[in-house]
Every structure is written in C-alpha cells, then in structure tokens.
PDB file of N, CA and C in Angstrom:
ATOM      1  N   UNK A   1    -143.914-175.601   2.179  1.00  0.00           N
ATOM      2  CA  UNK A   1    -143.548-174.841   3.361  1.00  0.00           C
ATOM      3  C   UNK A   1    -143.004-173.490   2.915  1.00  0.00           C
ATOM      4  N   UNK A   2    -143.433-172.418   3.526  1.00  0.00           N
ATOM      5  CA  UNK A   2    -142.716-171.307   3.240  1.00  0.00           C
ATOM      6  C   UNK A   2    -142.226-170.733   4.200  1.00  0.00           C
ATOM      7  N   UNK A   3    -140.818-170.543   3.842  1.00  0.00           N
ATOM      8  CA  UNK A   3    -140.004-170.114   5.299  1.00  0.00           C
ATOM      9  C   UNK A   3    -139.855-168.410   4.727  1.00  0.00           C
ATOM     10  N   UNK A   4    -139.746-167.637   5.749  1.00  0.00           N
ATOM     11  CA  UNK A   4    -138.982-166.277   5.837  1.00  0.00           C
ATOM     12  C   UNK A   4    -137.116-166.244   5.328  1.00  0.00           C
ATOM     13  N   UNK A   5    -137.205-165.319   4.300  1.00  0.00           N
ATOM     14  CA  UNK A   5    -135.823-165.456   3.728  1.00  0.00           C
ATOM     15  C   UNK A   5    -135.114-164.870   4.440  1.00  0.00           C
ATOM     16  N   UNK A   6    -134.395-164.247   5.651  1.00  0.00           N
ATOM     17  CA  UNK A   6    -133.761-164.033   6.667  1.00  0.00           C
ATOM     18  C   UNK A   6    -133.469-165.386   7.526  1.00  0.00           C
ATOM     19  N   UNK A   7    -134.513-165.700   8.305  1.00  0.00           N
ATOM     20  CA  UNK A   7    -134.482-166.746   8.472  1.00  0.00           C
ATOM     21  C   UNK A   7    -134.007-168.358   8.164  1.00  0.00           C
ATOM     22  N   UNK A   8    -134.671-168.151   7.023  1.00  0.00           N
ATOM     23  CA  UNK A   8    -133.917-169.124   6.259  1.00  0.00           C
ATOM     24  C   UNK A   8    -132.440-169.230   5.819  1.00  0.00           C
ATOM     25  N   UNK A   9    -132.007-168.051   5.768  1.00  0.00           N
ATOM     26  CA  UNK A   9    -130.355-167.745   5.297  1.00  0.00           C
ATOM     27  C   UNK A   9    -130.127-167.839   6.443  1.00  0.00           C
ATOM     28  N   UNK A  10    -130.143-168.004   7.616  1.00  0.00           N
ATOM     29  CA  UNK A  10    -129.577-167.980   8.556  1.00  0.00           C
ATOM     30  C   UNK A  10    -129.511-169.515   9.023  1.00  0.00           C
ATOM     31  N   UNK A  11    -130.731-169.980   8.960  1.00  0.00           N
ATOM     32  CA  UNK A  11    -130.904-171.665   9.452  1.00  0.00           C
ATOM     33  C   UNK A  11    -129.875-172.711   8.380  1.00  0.00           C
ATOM     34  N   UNK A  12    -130.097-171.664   7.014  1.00  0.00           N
ATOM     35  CA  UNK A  12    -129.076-173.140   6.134  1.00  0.00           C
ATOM     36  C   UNK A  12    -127.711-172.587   6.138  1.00  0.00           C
ATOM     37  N   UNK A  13    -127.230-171.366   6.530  1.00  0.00           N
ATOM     38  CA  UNK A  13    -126.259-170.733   6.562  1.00  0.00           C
ATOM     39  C   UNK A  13    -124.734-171.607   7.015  1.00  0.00           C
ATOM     40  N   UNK A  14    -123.814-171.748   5.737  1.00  0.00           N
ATOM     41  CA  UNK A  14    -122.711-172.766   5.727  1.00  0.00           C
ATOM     42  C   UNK A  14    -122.301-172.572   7.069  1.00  0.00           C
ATOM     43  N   UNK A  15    -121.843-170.963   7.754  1.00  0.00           N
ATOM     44  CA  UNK A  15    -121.280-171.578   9.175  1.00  0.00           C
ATOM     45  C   UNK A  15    -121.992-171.902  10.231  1.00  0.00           C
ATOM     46  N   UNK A  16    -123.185-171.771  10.207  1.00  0.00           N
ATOM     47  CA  UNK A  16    -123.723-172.550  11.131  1.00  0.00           C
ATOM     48  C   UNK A  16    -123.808-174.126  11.188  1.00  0.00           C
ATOM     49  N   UNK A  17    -124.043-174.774   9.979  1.00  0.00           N
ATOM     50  CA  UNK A  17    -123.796-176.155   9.512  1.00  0.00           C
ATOM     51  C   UNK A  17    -122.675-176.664  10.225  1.00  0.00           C
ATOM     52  N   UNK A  18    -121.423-175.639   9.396  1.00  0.00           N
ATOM     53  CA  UNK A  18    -119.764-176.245   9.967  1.00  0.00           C
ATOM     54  C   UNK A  18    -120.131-176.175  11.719  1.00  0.00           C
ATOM     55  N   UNK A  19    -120.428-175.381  11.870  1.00  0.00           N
ATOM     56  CA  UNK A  19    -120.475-175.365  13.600  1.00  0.00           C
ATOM     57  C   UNK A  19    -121.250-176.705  14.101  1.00  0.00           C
ATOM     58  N   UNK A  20    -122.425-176.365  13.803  1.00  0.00           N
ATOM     59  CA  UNK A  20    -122.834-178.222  14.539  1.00  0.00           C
ATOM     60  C   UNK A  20    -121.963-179.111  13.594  1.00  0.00           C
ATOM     61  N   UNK A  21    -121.777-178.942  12.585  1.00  0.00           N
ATOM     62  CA  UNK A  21    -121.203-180.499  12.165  1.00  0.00           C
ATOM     63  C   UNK A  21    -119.733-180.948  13.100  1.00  0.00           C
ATOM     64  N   UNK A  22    -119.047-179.283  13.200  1.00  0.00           N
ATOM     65  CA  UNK A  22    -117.860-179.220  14.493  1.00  0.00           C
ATOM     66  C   UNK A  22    -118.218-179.807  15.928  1.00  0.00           C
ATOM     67  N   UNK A  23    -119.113-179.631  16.094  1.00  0.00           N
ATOM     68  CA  UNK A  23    -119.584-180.370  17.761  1.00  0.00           C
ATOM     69  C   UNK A  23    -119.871-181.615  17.548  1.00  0.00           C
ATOM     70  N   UNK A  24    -120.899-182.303  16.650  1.00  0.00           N
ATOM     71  CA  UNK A  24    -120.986-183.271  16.453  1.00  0.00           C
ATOM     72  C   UNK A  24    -119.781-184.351  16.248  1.00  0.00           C
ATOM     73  N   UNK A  25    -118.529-183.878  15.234  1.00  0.00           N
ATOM     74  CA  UNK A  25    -117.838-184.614  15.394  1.00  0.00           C
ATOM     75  C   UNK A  25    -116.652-184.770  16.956  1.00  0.00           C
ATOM     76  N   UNK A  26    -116.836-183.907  17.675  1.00  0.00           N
ATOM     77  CA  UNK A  26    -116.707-184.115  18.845  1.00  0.00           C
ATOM     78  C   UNK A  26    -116.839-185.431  19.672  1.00  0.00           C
ATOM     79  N   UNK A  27    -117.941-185.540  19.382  1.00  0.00           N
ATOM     80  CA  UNK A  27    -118.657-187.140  19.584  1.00  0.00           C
ATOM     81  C   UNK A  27    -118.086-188.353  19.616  1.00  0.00           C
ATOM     82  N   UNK A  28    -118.353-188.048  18.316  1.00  0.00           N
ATOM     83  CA  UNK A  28    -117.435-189.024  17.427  1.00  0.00           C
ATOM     84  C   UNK A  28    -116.845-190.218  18.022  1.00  0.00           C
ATOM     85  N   UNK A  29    -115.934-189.898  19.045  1.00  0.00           N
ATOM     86  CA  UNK A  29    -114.824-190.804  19.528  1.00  0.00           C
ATOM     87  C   UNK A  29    -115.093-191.486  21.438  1.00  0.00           C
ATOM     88  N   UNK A  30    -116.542-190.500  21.791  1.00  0.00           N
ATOM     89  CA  UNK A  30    -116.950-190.566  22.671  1.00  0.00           C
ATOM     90  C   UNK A  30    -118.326-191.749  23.275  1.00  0.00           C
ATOM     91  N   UNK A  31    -118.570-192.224  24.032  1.00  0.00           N
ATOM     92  CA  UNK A  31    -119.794-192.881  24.274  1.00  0.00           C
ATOM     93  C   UNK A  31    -121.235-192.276  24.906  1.00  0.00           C
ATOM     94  N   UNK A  32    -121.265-190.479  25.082  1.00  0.00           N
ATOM     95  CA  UNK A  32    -122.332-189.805  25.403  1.00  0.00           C
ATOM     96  C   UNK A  32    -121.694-188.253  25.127  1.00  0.00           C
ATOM     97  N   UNK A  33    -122.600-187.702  24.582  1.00  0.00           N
ATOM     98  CA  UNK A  33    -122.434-186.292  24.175  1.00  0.00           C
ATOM     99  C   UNK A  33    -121.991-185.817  25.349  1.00  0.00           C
ATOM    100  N   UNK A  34    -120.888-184.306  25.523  1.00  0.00           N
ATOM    101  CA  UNK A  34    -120.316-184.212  25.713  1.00  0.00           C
ATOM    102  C   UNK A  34    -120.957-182.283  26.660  1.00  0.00           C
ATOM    103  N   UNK A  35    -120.755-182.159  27.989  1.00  0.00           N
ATOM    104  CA  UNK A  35    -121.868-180.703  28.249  1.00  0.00           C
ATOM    105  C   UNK A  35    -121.354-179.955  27.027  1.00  0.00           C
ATOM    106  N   UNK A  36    -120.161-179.673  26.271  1.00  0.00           N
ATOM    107  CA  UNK A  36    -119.889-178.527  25.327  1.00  0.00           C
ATOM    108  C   UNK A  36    -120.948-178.978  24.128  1.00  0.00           C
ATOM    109  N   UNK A  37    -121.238-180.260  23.576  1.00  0.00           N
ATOM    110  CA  UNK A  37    -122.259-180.604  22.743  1.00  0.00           C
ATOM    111  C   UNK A  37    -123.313-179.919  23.206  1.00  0.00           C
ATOM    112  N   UNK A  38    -123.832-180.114  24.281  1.00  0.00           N
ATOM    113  CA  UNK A  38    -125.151-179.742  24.870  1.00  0.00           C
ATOM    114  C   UNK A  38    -125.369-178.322  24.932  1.00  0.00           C
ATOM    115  N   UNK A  39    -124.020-177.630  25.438  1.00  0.00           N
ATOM    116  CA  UNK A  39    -124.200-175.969  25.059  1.00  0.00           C
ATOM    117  C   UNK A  39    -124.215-175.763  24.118  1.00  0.00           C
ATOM    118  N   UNK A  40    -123.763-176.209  23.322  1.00  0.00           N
ATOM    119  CA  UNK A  40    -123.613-175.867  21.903  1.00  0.00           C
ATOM    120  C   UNK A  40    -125.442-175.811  21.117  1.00  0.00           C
ATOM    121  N   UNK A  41    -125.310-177.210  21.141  1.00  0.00           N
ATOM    122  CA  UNK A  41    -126.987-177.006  20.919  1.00  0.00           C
ATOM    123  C   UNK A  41    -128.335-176.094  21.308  1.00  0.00           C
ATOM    124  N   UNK A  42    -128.079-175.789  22.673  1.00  0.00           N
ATOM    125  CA  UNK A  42    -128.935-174.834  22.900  1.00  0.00           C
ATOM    126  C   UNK A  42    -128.289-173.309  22.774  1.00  0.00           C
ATOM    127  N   UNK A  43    -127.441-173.345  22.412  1.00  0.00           N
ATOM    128  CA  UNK A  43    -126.932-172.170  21.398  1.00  0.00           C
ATOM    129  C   UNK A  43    -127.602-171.663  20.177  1.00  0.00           C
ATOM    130  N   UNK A  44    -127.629-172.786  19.465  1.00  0.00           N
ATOM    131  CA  UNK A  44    -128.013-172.926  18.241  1.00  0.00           C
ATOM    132  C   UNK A  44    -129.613-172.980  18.322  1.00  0.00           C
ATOM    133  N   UNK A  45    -130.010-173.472  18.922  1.00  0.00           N
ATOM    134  CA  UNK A  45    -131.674-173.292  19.671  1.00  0.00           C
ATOM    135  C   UNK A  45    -131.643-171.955  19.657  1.00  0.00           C
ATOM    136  N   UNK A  46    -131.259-171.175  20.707  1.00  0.00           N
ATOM    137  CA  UNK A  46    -131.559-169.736  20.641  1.00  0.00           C
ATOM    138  C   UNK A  46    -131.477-168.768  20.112  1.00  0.00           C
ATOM    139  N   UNK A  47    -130.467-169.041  19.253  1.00  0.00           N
ATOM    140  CA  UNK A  47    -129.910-168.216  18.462  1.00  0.00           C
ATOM    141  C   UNK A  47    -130.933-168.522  16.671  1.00  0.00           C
ATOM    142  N   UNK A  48    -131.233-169.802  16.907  1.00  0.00           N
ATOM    143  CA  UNK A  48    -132.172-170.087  15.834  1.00  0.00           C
ATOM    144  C   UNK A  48    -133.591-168.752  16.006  1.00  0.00           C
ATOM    145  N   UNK A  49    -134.086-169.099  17.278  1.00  0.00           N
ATOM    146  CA  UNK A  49    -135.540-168.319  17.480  1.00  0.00           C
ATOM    147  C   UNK A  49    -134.966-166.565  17.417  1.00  0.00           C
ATOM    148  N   UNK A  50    -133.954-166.645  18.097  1.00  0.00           N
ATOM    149  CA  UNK A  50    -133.399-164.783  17.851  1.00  0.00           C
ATOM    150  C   UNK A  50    -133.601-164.167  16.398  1.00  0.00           C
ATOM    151  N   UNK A  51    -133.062-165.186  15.276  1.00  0.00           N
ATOM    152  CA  UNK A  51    -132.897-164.973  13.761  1.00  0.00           C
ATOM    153  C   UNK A  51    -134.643-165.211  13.411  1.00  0.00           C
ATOM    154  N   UNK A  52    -135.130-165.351  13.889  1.00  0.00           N
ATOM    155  CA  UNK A  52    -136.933-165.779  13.563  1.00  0.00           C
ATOM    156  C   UNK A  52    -136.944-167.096  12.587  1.00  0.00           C
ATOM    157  N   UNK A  53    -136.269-168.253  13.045  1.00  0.00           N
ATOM    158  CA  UNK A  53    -135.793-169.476  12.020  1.00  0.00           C
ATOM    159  C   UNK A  53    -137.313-170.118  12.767  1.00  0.00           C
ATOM    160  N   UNK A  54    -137.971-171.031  12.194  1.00  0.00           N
ATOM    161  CA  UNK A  54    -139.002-171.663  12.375  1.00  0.00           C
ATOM    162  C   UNK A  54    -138.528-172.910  13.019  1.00  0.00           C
ATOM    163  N   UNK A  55    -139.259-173.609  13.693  1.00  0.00           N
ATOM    164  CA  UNK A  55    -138.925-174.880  14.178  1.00  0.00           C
ATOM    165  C   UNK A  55    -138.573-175.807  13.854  1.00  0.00           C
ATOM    166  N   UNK A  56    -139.350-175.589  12.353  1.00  0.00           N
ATOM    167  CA  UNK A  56    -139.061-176.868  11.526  1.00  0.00           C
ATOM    168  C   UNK A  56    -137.486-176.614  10.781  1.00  0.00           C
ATOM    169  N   UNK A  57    -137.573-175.066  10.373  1.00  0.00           N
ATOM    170  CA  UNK A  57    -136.130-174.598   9.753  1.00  0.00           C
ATOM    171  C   UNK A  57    -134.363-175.682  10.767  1.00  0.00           C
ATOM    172  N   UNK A  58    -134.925-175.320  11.810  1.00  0.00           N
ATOM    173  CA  UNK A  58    -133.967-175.708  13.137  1.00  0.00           C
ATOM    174  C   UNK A  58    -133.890-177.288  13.249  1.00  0.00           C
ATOM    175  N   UNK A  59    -135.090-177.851  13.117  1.00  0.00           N
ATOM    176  CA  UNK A  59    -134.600-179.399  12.992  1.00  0.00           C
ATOM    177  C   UNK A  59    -134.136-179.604  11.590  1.00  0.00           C
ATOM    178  N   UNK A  60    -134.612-178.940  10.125  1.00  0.00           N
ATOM    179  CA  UNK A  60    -133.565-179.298   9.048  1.00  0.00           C
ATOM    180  C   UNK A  60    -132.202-178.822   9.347  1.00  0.00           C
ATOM    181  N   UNK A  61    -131.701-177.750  10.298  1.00  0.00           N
ATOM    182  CA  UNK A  61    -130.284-177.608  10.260  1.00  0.00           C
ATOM    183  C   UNK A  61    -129.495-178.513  11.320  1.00  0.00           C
ATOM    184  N   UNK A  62    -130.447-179.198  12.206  1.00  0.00           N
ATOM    185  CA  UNK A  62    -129.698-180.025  12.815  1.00  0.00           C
ATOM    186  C   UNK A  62    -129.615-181.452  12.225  1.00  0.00           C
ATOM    187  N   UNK A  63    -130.980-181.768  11.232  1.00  0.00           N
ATOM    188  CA  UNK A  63    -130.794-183.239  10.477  1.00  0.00           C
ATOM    189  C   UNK A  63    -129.894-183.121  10.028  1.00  0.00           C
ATOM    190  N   UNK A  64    -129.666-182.066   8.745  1.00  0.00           N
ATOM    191  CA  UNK A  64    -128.468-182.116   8.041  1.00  0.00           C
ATOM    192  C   UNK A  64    -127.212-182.127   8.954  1.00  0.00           C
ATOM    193  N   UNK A  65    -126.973-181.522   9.747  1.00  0.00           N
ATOM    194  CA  UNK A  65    -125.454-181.092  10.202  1.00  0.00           C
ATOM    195  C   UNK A  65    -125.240-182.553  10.803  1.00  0.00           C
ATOM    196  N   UNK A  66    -126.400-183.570  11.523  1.00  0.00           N
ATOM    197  CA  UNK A  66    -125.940-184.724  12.233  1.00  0.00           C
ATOM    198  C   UNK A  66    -125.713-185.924  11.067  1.00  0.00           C
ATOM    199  N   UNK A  67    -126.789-185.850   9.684  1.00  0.00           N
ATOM    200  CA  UNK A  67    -126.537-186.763   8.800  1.00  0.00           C
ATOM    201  C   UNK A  67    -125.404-186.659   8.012  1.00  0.00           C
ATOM    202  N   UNK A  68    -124.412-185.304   8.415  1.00  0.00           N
ATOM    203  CA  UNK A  68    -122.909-185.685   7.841  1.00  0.00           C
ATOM    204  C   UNK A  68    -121.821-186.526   8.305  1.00  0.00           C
ATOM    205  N   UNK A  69    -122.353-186.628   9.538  1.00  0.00           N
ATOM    206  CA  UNK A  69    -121.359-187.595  10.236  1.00  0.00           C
ATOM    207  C   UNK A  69    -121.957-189.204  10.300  1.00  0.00           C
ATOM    208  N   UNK A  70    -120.680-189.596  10.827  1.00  0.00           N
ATOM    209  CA  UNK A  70    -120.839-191.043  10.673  1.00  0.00           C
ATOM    210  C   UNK A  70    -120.825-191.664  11.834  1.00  0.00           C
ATOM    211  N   UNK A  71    -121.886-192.778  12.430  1.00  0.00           N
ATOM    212  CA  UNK A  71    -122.002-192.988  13.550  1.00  0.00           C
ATOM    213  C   UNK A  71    -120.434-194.242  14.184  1.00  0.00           C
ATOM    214  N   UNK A  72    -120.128-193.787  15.513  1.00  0.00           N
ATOM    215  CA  UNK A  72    -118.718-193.865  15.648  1.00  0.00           C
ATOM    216  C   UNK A  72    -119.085-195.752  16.369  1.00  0.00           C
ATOM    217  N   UNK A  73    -118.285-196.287  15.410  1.00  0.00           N
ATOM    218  CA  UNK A  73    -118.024-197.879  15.546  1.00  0.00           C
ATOM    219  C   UNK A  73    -118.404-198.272  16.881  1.00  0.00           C
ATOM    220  N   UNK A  74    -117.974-197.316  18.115  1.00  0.00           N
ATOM    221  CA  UNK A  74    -118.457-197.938  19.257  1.00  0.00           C
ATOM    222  C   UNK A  74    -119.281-197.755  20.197  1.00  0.00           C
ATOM    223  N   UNK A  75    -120.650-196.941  19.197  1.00  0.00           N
ATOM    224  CA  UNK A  75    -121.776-196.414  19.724  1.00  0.00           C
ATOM    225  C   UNK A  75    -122.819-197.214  19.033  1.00  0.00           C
ATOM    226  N   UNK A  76    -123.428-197.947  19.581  1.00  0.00           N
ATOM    227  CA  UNK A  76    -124.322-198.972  18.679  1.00  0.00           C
ATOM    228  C   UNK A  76    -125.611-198.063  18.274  1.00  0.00           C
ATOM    229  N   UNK A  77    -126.336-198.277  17.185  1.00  0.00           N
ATOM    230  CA  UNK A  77    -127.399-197.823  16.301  1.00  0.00           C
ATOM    231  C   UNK A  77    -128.626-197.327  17.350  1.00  0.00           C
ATOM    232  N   UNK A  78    -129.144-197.988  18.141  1.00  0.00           N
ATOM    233  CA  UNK A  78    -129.743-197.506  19.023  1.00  0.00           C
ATOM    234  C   UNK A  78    -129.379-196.399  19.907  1.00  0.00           C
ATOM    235  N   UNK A  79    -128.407-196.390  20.096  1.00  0.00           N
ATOM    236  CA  UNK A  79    -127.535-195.326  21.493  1.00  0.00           C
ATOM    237  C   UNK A  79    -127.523-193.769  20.219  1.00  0.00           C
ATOM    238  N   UNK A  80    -126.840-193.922  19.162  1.00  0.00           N
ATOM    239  CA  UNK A  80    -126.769-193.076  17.941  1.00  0.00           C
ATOM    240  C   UNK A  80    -128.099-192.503  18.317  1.00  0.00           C
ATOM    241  N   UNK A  81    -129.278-193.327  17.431  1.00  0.00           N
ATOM    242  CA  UNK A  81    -130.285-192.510  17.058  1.00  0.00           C
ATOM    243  C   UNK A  81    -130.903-192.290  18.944  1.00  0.00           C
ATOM    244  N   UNK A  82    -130.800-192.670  20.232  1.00  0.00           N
ATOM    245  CA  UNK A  82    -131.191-191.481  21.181  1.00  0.00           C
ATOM    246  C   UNK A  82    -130.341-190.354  21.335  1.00  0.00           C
ATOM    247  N   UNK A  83    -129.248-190.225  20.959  1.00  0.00           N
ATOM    248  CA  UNK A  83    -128.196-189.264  21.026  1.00  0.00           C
ATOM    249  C   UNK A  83    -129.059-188.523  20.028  1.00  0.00           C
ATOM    250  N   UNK A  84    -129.304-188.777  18.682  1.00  0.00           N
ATOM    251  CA  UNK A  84    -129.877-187.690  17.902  1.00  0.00           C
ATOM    252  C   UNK A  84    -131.273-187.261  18.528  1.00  0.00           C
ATOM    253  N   UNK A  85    -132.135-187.910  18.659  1.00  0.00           N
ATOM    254  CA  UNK A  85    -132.911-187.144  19.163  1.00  0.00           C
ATOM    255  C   UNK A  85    -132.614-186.645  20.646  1.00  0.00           C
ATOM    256  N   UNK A  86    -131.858-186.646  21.323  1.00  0.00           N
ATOM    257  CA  UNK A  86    -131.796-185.779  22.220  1.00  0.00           C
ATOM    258  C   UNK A  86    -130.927-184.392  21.847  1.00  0.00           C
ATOM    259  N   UNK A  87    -130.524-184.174  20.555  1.00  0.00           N
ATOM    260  CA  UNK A  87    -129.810-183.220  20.213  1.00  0.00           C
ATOM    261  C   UNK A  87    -131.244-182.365  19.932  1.00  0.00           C
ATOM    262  N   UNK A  88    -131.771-182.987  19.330  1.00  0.00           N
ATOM    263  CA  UNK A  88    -133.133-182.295  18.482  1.00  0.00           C
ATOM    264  C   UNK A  88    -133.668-181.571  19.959  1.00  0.00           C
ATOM    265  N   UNK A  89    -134.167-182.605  21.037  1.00  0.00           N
ATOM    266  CA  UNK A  89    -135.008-182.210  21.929  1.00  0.00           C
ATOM    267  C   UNK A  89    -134.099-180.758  22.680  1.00  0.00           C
ATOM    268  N   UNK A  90    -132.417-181.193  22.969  1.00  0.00           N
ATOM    269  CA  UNK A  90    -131.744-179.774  23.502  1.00  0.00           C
ATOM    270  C   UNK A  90    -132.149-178.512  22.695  1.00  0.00           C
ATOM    271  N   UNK A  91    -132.273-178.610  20.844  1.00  0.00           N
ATOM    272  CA  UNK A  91    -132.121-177.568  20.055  1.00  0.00           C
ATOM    273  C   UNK A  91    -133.712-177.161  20.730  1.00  0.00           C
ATOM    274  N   UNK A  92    -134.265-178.126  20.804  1.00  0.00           N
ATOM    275  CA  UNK A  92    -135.858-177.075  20.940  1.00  0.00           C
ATOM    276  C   UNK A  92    -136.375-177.010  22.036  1.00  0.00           C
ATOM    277  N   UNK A  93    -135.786-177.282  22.879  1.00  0.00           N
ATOM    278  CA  UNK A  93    -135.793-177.049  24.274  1.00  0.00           C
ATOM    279  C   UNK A  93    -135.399-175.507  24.170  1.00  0.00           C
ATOM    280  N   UNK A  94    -134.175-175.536  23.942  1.00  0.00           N
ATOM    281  CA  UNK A  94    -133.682-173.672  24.178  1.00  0.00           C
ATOM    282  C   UNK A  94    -134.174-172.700  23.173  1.00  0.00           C
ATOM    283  N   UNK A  95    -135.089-173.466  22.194  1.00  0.00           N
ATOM    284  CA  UNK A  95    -135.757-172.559  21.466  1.00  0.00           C
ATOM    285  C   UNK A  95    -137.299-172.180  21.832  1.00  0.00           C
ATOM    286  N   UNK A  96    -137.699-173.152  22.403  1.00  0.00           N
ATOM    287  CA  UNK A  96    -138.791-173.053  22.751  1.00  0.00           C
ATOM    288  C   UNK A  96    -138.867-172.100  24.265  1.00  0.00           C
ATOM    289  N   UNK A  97    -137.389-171.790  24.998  1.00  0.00           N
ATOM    290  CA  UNK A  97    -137.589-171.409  26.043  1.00  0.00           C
ATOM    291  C   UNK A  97    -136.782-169.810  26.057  1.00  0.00           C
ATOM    292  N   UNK A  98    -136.512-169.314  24.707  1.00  0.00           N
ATOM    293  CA  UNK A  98    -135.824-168.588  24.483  1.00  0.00           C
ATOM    294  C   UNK A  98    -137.188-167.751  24.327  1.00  0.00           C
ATOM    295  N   UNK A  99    -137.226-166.176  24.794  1.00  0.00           N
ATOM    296  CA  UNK A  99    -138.660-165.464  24.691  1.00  0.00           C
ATOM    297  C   UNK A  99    -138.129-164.575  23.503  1.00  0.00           C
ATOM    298  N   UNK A 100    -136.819-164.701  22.869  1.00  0.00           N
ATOM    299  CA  UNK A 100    -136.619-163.506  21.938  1.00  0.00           C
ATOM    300  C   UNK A 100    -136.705-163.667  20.867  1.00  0.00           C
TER     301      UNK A 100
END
C-alpha cells in the first residue's frame, strides 16, 4: 500500500491516536457509546478526508486507537465488536460525506 506522507503523518499522528483512544475510553464504563463518542468519530472522519488520509489510512487509526483498550467486563464480546464496527461505519460515514 502506498499512502501519501502528509496524510499519513496525520492518520498515525500520536495526538490523534490519544484523542480516539480518549473517547474510547469514555466507554469504557458505559453499556452504548456515548453522542460525544459519536461526534467525536465523525470528527475524526472528516477531518481524516480534509488531511487527504485514505480510507484505509482511517480504519488503521481507528483499529489501533480501539485495540488499546480493553473491552469493559460488562459489555459482552458481541455488543464490543458491534460497538466497533459501528465506530468504523460513523468514521466513514463522515468521511465519505465530507466533500473536502
């Protein structure tokens, strides 16, 4: 894969990481993501396509930022992994609907 090096510094870029990994643990203690999760994500969606980050760039910065956390004892494995992919689907939802 060859990504654009702008782009790319921007998609693996430490504070963007800390930032979703900051929302994500939000979660954490909760039983459904949270609307500030959800803004947050399509934040990061748009702001991904603004920086010219590729699609695929945008789901490695959201795998990584969600595979740092740890799924919270009273969210069972199933509920987890639709929560993750609905993070994925918010990030590319607002990227895909972002024209800039």
């Amino acid at each position: 894969m060859n990504f654009g090096d702008a782009s790319l510094e921007w998609c693996m870029s430490s504070d963007n990481q800390q930032k979703l990994r900051g929302e994500f643990g939000k979660i954490m203690h909760v039983d459904s993501p949270t609307q500030g999760l959800n803004e947050a994500l399509s934040r990061v969606g748009a702001e991904a396509k603004t920086a010219g980050c590729l699609p695929e760039e945008l789901l490695v910065l959201v795998r990584d930022a969600w595979s740092q956390g740890e799924r919270p004892p009273a969210i069972g494995e199933e509920a987890w992994s639709r929560m993750y992919h609905e993070a994925l689907a918010t990030c590319l939802t607002a990227y895909f609907s972002n024209a800039g």
